[in-house]
C-alpha atoms as a PDB file:
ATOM      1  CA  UNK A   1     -33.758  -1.739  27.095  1.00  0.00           C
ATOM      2  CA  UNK A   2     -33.071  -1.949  23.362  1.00  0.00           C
ATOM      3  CA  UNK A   3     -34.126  -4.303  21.485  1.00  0.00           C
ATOM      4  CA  UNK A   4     -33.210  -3.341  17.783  1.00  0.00           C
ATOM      5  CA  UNK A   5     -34.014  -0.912  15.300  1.00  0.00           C
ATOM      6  CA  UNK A   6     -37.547  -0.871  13.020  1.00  0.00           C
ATOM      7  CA  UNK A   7     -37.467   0.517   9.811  1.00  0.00           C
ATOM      8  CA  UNK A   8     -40.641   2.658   9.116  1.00  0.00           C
ATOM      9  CA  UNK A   9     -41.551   6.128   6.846  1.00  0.00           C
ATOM     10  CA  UNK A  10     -40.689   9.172   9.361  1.00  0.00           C
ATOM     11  CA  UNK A  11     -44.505   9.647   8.248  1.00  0.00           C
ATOM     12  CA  UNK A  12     -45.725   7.102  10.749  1.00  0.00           C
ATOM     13  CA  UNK A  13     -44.546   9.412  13.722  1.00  0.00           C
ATOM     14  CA  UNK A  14     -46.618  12.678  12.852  1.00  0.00           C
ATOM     15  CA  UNK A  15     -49.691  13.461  10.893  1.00  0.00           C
ATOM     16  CA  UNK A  16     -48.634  16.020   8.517  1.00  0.00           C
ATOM     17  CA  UNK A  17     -44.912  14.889   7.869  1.00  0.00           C
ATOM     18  CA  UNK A  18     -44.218  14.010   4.277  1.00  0.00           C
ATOM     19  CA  UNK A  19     -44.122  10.268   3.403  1.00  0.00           C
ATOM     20  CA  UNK A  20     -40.929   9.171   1.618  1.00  0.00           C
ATOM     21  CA  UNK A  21     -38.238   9.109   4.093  1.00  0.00           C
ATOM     22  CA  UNK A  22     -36.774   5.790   5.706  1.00  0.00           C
ATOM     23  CA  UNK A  23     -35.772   5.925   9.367  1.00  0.00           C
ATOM     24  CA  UNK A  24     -34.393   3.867  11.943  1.00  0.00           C
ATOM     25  CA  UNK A  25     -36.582   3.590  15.362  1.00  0.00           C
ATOM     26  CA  UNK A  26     -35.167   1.733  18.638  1.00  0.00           C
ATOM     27  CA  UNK A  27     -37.406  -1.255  19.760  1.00  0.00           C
ATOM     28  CA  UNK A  28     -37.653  -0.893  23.330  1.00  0.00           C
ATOM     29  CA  UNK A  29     -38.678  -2.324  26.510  1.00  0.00           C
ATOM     30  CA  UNK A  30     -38.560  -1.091  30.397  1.00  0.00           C
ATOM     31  CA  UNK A  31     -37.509  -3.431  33.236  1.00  0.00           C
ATOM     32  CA  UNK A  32     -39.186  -2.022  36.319  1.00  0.00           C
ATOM     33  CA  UNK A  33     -36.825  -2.199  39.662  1.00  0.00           C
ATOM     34  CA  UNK A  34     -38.004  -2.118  42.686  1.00  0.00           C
ATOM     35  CA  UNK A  35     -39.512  -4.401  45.852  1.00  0.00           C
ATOM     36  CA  UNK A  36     -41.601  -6.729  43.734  1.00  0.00           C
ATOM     37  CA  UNK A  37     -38.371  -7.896  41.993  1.00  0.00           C
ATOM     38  CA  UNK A  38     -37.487  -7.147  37.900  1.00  0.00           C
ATOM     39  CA  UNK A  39     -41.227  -6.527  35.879  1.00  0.00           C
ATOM     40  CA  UNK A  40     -40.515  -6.381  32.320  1.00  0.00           C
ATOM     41  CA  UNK A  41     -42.791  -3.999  29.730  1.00  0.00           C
ATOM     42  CA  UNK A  42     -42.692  -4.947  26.013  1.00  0.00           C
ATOM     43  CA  UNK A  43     -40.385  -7.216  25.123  1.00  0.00           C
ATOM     44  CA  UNK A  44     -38.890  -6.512  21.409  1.00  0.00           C
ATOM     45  CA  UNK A  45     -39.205  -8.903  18.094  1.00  0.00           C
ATOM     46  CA  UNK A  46     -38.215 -12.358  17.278  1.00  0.00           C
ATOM     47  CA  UNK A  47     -36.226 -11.370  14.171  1.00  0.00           C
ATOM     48  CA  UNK A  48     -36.412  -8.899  11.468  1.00  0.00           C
ATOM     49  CA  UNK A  49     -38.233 -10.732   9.002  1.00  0.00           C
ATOM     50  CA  UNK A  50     -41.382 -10.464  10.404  1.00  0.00           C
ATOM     51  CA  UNK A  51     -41.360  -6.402  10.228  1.00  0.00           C
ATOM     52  CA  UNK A  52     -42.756  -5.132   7.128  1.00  0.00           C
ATOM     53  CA  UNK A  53     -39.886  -2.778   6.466  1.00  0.00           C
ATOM     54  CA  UNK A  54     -37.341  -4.540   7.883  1.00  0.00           C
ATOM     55  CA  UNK A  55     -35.040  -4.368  10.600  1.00  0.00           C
ATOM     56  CA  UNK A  56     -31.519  -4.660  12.518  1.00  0.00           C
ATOM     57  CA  UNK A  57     -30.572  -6.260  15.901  1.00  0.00           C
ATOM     58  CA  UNK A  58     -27.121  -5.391  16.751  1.00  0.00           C
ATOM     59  CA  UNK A  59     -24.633  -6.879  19.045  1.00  0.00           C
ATOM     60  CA  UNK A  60     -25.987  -6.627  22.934  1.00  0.00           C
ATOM     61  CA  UNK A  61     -29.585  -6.552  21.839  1.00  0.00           C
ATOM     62  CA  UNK A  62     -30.419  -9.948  22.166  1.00  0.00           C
ATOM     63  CA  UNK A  63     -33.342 -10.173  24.776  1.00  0.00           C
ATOM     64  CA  UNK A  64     -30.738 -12.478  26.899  1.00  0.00           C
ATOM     65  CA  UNK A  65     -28.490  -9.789  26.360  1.00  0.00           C
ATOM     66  CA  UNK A  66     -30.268  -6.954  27.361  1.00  0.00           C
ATOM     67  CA  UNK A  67     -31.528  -8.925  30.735  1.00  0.00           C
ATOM     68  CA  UNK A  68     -28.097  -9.966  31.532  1.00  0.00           C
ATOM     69  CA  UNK A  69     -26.730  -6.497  31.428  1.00  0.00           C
ATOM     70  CA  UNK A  70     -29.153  -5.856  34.812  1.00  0.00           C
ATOM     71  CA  UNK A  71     -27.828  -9.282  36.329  1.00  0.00           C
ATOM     72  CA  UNK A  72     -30.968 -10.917  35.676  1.00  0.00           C
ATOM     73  CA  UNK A  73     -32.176 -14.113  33.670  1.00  0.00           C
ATOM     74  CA  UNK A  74     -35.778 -13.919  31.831  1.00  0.00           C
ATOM     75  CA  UNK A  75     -36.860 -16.720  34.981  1.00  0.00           C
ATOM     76  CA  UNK A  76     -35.748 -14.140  37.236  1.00  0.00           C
ATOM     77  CA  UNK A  77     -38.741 -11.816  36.339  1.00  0.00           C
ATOM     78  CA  UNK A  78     -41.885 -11.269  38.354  1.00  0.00           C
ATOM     79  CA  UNK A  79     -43.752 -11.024  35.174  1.00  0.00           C
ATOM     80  CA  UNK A  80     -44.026  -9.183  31.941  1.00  0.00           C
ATOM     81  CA  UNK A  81     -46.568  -6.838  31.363  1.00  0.00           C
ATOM     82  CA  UNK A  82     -47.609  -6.123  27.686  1.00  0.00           C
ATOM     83  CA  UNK A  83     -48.308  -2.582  26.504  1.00  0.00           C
ATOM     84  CA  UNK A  84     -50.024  -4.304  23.240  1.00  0.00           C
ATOM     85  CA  UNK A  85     -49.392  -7.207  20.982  1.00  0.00           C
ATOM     86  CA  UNK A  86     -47.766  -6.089  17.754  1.00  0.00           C
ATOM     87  CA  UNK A  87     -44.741  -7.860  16.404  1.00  0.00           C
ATOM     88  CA  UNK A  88     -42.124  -5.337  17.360  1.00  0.00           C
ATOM     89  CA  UNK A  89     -43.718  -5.861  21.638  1.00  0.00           C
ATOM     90  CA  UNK A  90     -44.630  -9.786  21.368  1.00  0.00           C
ATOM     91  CA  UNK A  91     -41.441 -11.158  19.701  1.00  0.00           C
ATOM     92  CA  UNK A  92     -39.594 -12.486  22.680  1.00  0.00           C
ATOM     93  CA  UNK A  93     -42.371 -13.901  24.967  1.00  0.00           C
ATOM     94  CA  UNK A  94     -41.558 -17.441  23.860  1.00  0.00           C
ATOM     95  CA  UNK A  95     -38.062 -17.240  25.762  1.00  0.00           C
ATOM     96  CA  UNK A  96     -39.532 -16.328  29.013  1.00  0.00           C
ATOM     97  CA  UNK A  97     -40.347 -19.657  31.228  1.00  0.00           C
ATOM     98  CA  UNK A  98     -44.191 -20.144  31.383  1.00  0.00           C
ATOM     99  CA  UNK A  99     -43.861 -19.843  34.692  1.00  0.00           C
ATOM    100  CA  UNK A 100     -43.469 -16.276  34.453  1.00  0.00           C
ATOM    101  CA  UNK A 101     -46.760 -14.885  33.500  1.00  0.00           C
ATOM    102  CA  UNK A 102     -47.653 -12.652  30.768  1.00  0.00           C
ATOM    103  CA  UNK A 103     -49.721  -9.751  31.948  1.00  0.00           C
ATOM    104  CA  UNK A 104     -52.415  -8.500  29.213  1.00  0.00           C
ATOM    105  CA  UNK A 105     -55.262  -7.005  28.420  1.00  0.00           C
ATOM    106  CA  UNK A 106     -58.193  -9.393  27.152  1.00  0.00           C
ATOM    107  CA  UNK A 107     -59.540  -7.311  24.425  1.00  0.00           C
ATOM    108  CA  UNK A 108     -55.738  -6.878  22.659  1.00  0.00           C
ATOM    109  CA  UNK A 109     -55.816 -10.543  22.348  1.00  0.00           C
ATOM    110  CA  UNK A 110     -59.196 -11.126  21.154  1.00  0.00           C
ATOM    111  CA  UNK A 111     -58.349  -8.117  18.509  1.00  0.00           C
ATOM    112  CA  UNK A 112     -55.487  -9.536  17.224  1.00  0.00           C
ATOM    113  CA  UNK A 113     -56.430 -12.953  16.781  1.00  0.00           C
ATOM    114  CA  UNK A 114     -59.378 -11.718  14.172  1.00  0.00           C
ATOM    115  CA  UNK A 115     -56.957 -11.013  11.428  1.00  0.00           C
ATOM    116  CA  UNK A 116     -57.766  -7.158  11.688  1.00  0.00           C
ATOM    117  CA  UNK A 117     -54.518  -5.330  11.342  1.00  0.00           C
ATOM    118  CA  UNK A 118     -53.081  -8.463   9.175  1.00  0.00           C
ATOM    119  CA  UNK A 119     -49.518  -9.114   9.827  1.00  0.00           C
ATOM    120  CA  UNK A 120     -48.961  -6.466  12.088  1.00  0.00           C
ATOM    121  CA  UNK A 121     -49.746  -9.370  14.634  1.00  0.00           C
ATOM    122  CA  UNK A 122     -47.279 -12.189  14.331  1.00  0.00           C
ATOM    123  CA  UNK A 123     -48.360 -15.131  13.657  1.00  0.00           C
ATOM    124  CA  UNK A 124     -45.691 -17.359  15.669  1.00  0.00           C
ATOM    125  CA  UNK A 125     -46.146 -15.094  18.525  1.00  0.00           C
ATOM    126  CA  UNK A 126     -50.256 -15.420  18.788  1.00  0.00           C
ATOM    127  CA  UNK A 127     -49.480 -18.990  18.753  1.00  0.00           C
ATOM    128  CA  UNK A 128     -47.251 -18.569  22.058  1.00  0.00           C
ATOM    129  CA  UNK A 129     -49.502 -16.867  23.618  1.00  0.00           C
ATOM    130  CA  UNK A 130     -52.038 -19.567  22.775  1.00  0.00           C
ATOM    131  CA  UNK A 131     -50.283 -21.786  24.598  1.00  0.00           C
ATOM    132  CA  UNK A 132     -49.877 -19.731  27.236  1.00  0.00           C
ATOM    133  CA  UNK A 133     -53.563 -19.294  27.886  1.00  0.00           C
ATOM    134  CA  UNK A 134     -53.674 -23.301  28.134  1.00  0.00           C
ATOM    135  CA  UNK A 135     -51.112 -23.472  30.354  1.00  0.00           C
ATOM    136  CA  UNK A 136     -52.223 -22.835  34.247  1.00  0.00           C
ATOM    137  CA  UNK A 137     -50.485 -19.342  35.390  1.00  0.00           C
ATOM    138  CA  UNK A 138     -49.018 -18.429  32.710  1.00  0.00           C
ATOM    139  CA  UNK A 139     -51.371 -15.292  31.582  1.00  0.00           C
ATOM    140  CA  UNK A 140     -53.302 -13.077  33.167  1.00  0.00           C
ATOM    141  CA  UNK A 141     -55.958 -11.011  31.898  1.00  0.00           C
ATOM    142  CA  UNK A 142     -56.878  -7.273  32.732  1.00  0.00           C
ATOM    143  CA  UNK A 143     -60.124  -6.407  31.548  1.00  0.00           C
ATOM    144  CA  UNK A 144     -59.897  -2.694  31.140  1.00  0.00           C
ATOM    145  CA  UNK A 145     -62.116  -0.986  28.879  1.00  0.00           C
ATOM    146  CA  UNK A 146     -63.292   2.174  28.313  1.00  0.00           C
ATOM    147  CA  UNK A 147     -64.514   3.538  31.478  1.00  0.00           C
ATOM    148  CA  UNK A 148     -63.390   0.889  33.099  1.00  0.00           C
ATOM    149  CA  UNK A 149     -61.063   1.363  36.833  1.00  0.00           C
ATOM    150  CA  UNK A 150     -57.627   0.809  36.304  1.00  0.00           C
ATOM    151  CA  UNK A 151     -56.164  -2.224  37.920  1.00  0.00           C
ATOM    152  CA  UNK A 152     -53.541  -1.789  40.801  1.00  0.00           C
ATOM    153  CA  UNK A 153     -50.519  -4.957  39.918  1.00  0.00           C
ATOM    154  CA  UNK A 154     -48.432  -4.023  43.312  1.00  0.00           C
ATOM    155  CA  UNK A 155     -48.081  -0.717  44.866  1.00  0.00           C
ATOM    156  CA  UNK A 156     -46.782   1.703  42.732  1.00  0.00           C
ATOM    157  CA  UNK A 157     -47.250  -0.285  39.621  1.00  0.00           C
ATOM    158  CA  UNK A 158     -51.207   0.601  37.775  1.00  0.00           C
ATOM    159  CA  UNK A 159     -51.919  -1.208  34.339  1.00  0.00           C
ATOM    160  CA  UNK A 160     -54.634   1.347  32.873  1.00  0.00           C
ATOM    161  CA  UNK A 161     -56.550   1.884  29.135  1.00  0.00           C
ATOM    162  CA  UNK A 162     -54.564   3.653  27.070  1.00  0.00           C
ATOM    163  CA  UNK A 163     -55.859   3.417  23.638  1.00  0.00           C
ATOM    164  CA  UNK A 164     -54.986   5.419  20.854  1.00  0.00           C
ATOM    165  CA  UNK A 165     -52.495   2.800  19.111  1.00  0.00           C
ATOM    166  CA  UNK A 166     -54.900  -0.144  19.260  1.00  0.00           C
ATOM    167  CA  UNK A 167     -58.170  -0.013  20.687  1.00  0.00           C
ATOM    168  CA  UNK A 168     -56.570  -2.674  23.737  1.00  0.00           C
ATOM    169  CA  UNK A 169     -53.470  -0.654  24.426  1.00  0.00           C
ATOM    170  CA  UNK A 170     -52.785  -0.305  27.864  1.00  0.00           C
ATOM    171  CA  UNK A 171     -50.205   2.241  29.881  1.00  0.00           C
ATOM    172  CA  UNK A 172     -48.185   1.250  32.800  1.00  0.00           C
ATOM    173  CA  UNK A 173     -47.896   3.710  35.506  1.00  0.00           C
ATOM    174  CA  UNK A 174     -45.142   3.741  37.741  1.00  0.00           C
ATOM    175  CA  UNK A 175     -44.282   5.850  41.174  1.00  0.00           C
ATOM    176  CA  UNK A 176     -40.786   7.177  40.894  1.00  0.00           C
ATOM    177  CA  UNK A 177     -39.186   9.465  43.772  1.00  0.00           C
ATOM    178  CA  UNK A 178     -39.726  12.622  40.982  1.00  0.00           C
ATOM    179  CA  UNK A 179     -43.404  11.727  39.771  1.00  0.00           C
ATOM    180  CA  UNK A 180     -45.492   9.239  37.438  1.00  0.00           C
ATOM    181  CA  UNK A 181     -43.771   7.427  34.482  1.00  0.00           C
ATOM    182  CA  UNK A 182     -46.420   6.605  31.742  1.00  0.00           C
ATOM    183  CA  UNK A 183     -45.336   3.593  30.165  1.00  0.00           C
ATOM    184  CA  UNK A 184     -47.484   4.275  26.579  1.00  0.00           C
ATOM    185  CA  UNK A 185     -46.180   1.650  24.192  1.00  0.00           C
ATOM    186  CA  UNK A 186     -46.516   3.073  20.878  1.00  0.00           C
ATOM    187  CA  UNK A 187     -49.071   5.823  21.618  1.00  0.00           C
ATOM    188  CA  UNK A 188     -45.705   8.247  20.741  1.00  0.00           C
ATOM    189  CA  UNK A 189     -43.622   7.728  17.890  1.00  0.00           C
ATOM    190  CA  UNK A 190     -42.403  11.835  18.406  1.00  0.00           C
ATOM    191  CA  UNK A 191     -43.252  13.093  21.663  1.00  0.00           C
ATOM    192  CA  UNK A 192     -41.938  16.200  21.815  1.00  0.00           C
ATOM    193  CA  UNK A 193     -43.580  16.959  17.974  1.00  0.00           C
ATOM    194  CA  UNK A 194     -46.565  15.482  18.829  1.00  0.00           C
ATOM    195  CA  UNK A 195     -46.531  17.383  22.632  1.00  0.00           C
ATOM    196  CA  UNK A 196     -44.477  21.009  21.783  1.00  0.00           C
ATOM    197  CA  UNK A 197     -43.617  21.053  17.655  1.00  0.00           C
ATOM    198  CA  UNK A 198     -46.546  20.078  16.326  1.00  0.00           C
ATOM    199  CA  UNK A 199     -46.332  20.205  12.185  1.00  0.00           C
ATOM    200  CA  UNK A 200     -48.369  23.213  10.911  1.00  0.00           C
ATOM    201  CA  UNK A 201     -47.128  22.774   7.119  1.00  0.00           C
ATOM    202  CA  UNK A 202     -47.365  21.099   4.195  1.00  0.00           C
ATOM    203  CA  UNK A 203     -51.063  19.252   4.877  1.00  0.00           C
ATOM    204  CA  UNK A 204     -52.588  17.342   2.116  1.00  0.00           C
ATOM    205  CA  UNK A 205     -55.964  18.878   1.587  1.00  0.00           C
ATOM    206  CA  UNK A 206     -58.510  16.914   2.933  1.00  0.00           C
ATOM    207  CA  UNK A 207     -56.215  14.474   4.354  1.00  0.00           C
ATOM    208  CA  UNK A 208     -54.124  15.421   6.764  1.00  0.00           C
ATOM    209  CA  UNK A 209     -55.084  17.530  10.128  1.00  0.00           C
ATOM    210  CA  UNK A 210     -54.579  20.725  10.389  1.00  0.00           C
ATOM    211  CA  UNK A 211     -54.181  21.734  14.130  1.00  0.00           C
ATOM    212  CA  UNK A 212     -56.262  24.770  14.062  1.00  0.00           C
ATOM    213  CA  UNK A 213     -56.051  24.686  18.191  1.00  0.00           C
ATOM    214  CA  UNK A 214     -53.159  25.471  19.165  1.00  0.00           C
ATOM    215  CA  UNK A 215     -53.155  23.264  22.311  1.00  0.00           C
ATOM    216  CA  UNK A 216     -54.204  20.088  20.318  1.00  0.00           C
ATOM    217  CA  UNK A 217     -51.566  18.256  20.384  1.00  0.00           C
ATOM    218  CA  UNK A 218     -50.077  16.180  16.616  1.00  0.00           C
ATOM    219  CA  UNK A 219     -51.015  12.490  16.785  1.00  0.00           C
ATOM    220  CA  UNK A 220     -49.127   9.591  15.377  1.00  0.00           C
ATOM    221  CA  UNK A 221     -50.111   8.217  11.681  1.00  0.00           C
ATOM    222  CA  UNK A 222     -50.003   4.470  12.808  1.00  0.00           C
ATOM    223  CA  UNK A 223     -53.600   3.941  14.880  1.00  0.00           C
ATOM    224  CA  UNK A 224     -56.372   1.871  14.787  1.00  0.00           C
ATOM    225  CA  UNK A 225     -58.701   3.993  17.071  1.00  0.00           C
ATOM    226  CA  UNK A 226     -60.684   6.837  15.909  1.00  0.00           C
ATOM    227  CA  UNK A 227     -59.142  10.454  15.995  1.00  0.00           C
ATOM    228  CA  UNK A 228     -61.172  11.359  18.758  1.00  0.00           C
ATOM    229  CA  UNK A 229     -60.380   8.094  20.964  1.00  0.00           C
ATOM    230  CA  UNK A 230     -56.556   8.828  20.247  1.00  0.00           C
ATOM    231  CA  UNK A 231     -56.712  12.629  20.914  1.00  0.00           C
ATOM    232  CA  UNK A 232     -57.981  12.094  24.098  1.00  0.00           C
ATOM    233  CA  UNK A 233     -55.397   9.563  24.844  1.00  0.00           C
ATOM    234  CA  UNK A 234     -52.845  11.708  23.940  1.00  0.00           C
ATOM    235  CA  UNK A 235     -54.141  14.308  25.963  1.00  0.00           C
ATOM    236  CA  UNK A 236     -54.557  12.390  29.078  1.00  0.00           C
ATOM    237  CA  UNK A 237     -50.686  11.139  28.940  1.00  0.00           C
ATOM    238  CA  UNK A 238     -49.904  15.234  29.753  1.00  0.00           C
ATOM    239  CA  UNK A 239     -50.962  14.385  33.085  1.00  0.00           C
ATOM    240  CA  UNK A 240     -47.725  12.399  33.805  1.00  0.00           C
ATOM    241  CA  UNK A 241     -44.405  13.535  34.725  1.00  0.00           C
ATOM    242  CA  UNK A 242     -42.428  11.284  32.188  1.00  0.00           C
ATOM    243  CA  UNK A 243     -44.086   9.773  29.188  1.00  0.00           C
ATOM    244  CA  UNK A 244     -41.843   6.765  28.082  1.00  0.00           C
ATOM    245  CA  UNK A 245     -42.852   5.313  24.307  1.00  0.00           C
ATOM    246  CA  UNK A 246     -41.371   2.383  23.108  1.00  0.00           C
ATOM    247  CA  UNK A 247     -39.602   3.913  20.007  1.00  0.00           C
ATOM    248  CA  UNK A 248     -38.683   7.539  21.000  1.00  0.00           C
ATOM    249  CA  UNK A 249     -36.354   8.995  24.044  1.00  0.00           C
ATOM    250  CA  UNK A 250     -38.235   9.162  27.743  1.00  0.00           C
ATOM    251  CA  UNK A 251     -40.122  12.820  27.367  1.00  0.00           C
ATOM    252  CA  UNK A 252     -40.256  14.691  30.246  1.00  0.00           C
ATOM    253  CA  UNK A 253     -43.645  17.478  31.102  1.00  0.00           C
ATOM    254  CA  UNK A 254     -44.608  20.317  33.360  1.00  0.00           C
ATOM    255  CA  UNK A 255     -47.963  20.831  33.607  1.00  0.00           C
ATOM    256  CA  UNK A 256     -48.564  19.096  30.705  1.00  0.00           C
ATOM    257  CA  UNK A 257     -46.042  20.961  28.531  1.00  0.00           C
ATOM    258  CA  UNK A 258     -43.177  18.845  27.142  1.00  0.00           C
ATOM    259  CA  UNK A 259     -39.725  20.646  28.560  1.00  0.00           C
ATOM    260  CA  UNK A 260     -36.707  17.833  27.680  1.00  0.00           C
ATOM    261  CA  UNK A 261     -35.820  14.211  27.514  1.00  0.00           C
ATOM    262  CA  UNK A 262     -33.926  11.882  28.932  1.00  0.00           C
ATOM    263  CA  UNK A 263     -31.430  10.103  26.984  1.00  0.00           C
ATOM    264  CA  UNK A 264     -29.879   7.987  29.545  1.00  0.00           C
ATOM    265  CA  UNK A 265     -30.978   4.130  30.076  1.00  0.00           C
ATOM    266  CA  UNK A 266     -32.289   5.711  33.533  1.00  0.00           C
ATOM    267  CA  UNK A 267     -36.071   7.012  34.918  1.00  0.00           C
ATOM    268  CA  UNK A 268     -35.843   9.524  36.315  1.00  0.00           C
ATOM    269  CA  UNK A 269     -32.568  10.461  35.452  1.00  0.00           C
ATOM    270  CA  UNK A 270     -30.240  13.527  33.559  1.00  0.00           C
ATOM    271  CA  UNK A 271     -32.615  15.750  31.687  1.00  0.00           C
ATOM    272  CA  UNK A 272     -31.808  17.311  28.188  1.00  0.00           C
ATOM    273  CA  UNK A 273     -34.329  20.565  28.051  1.00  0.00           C
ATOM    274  CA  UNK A 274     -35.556  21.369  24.976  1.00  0.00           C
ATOM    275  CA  UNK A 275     -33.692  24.575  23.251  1.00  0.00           C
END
């Protein structure tokens, strides 16, 4: 589901890529479909002026819009499950009915209401979720940490620690008939440069990695873990058969090596292999 474009430097998606150059990015979400009825994952922005760089919602990417292209209503959802809590995830949680509950994890909450990352929280939609925690049912709270066992939502469906964008990111992990889809949020900007064309050029000394392992894989220039805590996020997302970020195409893997996307609205669905 689309949501709108951000506007960011094509520097945010890889370490080593030269800052200077304005792109476009699709805001997305994933409605889950299956026996539990519609689950939603990330759910877009409440208008480009709170991005820092701006932004563009065009005509059928309303959040209305976007439901009601699957037939559905945002009170027709089971729930919505939050990757993390920046502005360009959170923007659209004050449309769906409290009665629908917002599925998070604690510590991405408590992190973003201490002012840490500035406006890259909004403030309007900390408030709603505010709320939400003081109305009865309508949040619920994983506790995953570090070490911490992943928590089961309905069969097929596993909320687990991500990391690597924000130190509360969570994945969602869902069965399909042709393997695992890892939900990521914004652990990707580039998957297949961060998983198969990794930059090897044109480092900043001192600054900027320089990928002397040829298995590491690039990591994204917009974190607020350590290197170490996001390289070994990155690294356990190879596990999956799809890796689905919220502003790049579905990737697909085998055995950990990134071989195509998908560039369909459907998981799984048509692969495009890379050349």
């Amino acid at each position: 589901m689309n949501f709108g474009s951000v506007f960011i430097d094509e520097s945010m998606r890889l370490r080593g890529i030269q800052p200077g150059n304005r792109i476009a990015v699709p805001a997305q979400g994933f409605l889950l479909v299956g026996p539990h009825g519609p689950i939603l994952v990330d759910a877009g922005y409440r208008d480009p002026s709170v991005l820092g760089a701006g932004g563009e919602i065009g005509p059928g990417q309303g959040f209305e819009e976007q439901l009601a292209a699957h037939g559905i209503t945002p009170a027709d959802l089971t729930c919505v499950i939050m990757t993390h809590l920046h502005r360009d995830h959170a923007g659209h949680l004050h449309r769906v009915p409290m009665t629908v509950p917002v599925v998070l994890n604690r510590s991405e909450l408590g992190g973003a209401c201490t002012g840490i990352q500035g406006r890259a929280y909004a403030k309007d939609d900390l408030h709603h979720l505010i709320d939400r925690l003081y109305t009865p049912g309508a949040l619920r709270f994983l506790d995953l940490e570090y070490g911490a066992t992943d928590e089961d939502l309905w069969p097929g469906i596993t909320c687990r620690l991500s990391g690597g964008h924000t130190p509360g990111s969570i994945a969602v992990v869902v069965d399909t008939a042709e393997g695992q889809a890892y939900l990521c949020g914004d652990l990707f900007y580039d998957a297949e440069g961060a998983l198969r064309s990794q930059p090897r050029d044109g480092f900043v000394a001192g600054v900027q990695p320089t990928y002397l392992v040829p298995d590491d894989p690039a990591l994204s220039n917009n974190f607020t873990t350590s290197v170490r805590q996001e390289m070994a996020a990155v690294k356990a997302a190879r596990r999956y058969r799809f890796v689905l970020p919220a502003h790049d195409d579905p990737g697909v893997l085998e055995h950990g090596r990134y071989v195509g996307r998908i560039l369909g609205d459907i998981i799984p669905g048509q692969i495009t292999p890379t050349p």
